[in-house]
N, C-alpha and C. Protein backbone atom coordinates (compact mmCIF):
# COMPACT_ATOMS: atom_id res chain seq x y z
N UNK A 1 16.38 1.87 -8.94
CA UNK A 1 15.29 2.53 -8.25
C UNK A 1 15.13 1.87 -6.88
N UNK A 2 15.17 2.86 -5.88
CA UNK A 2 15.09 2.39 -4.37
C UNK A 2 13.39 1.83 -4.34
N UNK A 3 13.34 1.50 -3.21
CA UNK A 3 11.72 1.77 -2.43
C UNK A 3 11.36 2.28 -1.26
N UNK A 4 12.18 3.68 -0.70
CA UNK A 4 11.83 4.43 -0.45
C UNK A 4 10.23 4.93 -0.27
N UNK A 5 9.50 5.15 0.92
CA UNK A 5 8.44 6.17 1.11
C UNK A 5 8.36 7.23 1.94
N UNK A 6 8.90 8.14 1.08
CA UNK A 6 8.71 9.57 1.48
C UNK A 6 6.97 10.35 1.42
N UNK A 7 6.66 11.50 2.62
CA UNK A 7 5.08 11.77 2.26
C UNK A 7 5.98 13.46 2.25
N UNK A 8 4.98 14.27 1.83
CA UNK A 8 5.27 15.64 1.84
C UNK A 8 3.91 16.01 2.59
N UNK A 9 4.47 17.45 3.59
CA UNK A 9 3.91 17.96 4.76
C UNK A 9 2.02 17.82 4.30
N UNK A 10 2.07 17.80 3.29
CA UNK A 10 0.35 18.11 2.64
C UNK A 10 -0.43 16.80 3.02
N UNK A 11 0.64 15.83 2.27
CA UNK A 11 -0.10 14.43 2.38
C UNK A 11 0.02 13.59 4.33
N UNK A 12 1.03 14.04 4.64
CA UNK A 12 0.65 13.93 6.16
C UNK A 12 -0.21 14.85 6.82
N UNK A 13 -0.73 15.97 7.03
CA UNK A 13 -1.90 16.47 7.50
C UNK A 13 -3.24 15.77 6.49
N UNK A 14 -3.24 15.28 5.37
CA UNK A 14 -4.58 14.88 4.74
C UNK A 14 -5.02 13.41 5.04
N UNK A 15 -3.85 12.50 5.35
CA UNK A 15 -4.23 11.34 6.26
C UNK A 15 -4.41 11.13 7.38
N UNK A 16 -3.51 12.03 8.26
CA UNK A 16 -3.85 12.43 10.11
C UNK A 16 -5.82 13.02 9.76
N UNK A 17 -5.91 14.07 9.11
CA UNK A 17 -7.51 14.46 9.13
C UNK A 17 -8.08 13.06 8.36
N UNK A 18 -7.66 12.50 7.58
CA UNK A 18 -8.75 10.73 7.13
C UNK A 18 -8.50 10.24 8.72
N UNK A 19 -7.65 9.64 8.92
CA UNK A 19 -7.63 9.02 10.06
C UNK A 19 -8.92 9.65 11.67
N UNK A 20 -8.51 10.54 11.46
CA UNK A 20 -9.30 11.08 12.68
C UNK A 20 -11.15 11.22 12.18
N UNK A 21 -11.24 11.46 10.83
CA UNK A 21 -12.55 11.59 10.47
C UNK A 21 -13.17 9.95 11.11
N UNK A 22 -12.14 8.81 10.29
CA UNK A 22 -12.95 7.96 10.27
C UNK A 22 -13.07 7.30 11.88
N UNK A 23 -11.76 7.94 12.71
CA UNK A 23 -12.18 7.56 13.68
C UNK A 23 -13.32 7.39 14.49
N UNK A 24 -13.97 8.48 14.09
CA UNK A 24 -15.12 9.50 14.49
C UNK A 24 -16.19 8.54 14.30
N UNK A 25 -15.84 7.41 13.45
CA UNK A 25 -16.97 6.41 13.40
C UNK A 25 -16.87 5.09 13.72
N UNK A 26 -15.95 4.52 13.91
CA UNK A 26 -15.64 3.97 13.73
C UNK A 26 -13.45 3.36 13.63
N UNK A 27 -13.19 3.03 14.90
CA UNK A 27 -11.21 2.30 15.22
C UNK A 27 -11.43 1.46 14.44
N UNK A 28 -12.21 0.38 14.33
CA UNK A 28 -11.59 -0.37 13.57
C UNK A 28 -11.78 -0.71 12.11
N UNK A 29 -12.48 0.65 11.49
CA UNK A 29 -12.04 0.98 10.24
C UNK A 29 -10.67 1.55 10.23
N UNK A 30 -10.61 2.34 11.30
CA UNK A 30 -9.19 3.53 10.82
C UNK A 30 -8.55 2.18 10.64
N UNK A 31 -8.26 0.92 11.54
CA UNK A 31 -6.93 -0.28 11.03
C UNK A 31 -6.88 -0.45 9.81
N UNK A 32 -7.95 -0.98 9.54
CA UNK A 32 -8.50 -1.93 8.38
C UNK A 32 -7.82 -0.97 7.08
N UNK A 33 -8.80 0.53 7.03
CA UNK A 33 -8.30 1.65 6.04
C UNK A 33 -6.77 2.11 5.62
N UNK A 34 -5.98 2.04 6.98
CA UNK A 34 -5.01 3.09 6.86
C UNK A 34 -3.57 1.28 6.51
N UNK A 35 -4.14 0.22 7.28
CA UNK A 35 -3.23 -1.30 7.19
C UNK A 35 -3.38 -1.15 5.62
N UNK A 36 -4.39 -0.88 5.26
CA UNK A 36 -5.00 -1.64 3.14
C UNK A 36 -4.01 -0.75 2.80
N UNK A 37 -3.91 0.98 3.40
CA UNK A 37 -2.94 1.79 2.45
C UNK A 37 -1.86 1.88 2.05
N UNK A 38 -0.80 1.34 3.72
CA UNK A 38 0.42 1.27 3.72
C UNK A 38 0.85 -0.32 3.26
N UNK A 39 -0.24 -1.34 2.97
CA UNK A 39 1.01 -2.40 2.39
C UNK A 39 1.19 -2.07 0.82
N UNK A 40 -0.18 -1.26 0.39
CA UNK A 40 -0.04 -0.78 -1.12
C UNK A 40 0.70 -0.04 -1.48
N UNK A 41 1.15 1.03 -0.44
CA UNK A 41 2.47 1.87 -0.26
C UNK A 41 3.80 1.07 -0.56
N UNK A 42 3.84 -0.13 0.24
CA UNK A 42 4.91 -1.06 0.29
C UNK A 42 4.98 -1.44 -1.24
N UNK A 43 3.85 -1.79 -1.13
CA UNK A 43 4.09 -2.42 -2.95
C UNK A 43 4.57 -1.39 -4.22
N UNK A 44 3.76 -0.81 -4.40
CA UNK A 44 3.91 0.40 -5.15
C UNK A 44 5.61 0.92 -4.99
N UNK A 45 5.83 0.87 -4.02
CA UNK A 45 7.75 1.49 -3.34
C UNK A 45 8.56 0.75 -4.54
N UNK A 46 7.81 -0.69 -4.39
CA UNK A 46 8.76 -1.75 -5.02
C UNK A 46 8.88 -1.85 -6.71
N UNK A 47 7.47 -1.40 -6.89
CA UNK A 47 7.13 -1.34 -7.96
C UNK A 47 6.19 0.00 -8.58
N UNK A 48 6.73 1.08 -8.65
CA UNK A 48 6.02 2.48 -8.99
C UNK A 48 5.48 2.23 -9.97
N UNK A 49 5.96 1.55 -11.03
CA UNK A 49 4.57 1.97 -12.51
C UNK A 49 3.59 0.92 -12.65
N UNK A 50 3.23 0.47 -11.17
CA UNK A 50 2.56 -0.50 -11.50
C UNK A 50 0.87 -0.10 -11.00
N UNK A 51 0.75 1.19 -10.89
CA UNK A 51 -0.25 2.07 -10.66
C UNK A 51 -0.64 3.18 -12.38
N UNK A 52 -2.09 3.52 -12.46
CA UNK A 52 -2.04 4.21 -13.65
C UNK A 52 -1.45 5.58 -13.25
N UNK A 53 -1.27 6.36 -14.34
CA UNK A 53 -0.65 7.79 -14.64
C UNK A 53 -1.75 8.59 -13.68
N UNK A 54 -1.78 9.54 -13.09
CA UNK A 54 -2.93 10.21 -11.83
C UNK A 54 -3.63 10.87 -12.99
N UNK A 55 -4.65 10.90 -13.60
CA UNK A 55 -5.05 11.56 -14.39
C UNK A 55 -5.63 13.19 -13.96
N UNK A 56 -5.34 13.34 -12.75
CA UNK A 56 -5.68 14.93 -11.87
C UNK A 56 -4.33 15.86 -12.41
N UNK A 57 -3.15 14.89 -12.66
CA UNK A 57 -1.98 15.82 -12.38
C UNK A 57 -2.09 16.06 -13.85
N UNK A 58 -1.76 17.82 -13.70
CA UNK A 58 -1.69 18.93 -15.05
C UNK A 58 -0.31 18.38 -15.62
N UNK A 59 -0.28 18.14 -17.13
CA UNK A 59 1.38 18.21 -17.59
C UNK A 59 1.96 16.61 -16.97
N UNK A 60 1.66 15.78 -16.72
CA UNK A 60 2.02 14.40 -16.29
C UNK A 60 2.78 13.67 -17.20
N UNK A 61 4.23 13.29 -16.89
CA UNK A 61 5.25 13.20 -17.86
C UNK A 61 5.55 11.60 -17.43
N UNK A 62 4.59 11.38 -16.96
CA UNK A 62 4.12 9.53 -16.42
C UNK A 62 5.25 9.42 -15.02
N UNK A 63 5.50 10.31 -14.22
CA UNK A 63 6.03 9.79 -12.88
C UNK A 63 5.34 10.03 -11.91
N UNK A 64 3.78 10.69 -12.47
CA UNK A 64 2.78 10.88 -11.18
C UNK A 64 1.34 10.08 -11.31
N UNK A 65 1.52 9.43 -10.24
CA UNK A 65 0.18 8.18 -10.16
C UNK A 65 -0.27 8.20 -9.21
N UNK A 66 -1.60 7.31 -9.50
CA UNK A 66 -2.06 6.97 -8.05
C UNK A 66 -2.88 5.92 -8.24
N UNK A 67 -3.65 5.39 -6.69
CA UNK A 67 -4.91 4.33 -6.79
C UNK A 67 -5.29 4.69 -5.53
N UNK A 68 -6.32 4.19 -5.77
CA UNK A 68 -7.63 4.12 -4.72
C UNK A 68 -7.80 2.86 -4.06
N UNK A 69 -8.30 3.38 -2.75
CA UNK A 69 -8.49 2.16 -1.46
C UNK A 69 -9.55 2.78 -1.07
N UNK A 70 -10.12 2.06 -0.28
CA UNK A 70 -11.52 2.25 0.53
C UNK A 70 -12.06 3.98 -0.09
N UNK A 71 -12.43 4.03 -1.45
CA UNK A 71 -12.70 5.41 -1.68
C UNK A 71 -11.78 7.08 -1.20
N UNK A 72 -10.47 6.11 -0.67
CA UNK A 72 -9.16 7.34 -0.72
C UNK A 72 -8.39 6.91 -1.78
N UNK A 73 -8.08 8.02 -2.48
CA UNK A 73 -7.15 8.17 -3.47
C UNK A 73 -5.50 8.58 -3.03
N UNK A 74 -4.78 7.73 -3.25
CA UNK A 74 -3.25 8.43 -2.88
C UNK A 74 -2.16 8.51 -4.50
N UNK A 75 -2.56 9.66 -4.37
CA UNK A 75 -1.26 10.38 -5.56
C UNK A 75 0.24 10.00 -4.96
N UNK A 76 1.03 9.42 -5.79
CA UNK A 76 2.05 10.08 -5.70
C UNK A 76 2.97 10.31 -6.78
N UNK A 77 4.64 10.56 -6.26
CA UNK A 77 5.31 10.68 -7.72
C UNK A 77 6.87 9.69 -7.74
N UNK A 78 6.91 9.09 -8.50
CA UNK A 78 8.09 8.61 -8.44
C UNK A 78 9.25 8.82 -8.79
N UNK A 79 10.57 8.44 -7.61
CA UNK A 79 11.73 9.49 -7.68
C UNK A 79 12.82 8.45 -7.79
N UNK A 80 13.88 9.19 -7.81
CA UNK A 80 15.28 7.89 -8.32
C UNK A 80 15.08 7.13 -7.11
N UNK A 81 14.69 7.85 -5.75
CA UNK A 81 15.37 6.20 -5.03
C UNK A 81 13.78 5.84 -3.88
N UNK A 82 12.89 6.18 -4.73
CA UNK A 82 11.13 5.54 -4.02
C UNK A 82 10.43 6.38 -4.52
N UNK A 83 9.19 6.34 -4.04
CA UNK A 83 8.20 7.30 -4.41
C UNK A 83 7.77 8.37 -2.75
N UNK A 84 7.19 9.62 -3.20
CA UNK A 84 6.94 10.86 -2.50
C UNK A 84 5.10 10.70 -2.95
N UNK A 85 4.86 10.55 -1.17
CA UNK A 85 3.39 10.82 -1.54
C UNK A 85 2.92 12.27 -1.65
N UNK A 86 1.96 12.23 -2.44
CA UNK A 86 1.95 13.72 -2.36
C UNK A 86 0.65 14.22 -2.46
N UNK A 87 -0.28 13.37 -1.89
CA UNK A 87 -1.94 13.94 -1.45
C UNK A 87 -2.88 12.74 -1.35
N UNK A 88 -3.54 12.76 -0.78
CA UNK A 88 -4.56 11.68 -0.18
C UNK A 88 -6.18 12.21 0.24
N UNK A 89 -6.80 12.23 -0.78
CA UNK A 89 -8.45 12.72 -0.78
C UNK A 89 -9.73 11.69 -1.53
N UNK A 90 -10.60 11.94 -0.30
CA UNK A 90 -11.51 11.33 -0.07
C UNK A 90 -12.28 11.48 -1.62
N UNK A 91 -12.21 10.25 -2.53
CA UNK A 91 -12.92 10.46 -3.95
C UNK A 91 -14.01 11.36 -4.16
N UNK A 92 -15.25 11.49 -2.80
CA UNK A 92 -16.13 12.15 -2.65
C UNK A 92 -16.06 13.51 -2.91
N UNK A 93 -14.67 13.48 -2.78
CA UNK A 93 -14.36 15.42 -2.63
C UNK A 93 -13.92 15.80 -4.38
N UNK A 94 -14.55 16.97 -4.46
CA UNK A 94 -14.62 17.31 -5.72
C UNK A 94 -13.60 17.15 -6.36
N UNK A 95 -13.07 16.66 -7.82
CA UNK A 95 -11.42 16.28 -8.25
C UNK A 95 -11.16 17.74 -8.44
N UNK A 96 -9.79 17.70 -8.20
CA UNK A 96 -8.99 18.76 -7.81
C UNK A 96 -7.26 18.46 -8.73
N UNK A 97 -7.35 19.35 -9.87
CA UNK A 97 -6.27 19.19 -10.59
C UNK A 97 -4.99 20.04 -10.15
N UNK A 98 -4.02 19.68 -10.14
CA UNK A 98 -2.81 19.67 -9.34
C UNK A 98 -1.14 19.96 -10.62
């Protein structure tokens, strides 16, 4: 298993709109927020099941997970050679099964 991070077109427009929301209040959250996401990204690459099963995803055959940072959730799924992010929403927002 690689460590590979791939995002799909969904999960890059849903962090460009986090990013810009929180801009809106606040640069040096967006560091702080988006630095916490991508070293967990890093980690997770290295180590995919070391996150729980996403309990949103319908039919989950244990290669789709996620965790939470600063009240963002990042799904993703893990593939032969890294993991594919594949959505990033604000916990606040109503859960949304997938």
């Amino acid at each position: 298993m690689g460590s590979n991070i791939s995002w799909s077109k969904e999960s890059v427009k849903q962090i460009v709109s986090a990013i810009n929301y929180i801009r809106n209040d606040s640069d040096q959250n967006v560091d702080k927020i988006y630095d916490r996401i991508m070293l967990r990204l890093i980690k997770v690459a290295s180590n995919p099941d070391m996150c729980p099963p996403d309990k949103y995803r319908r039919h989950n055959n244990g290669k789709y997970r996620a965790f939470t940072i600063y009240r963002y959730r990042v799904s993703y799924r893990i593939e032969e050679d890294g993991i594919r992010i594949l959505r990033i929403r604000h916990s606040a927002m109503k859960a949304k099964f997938y």
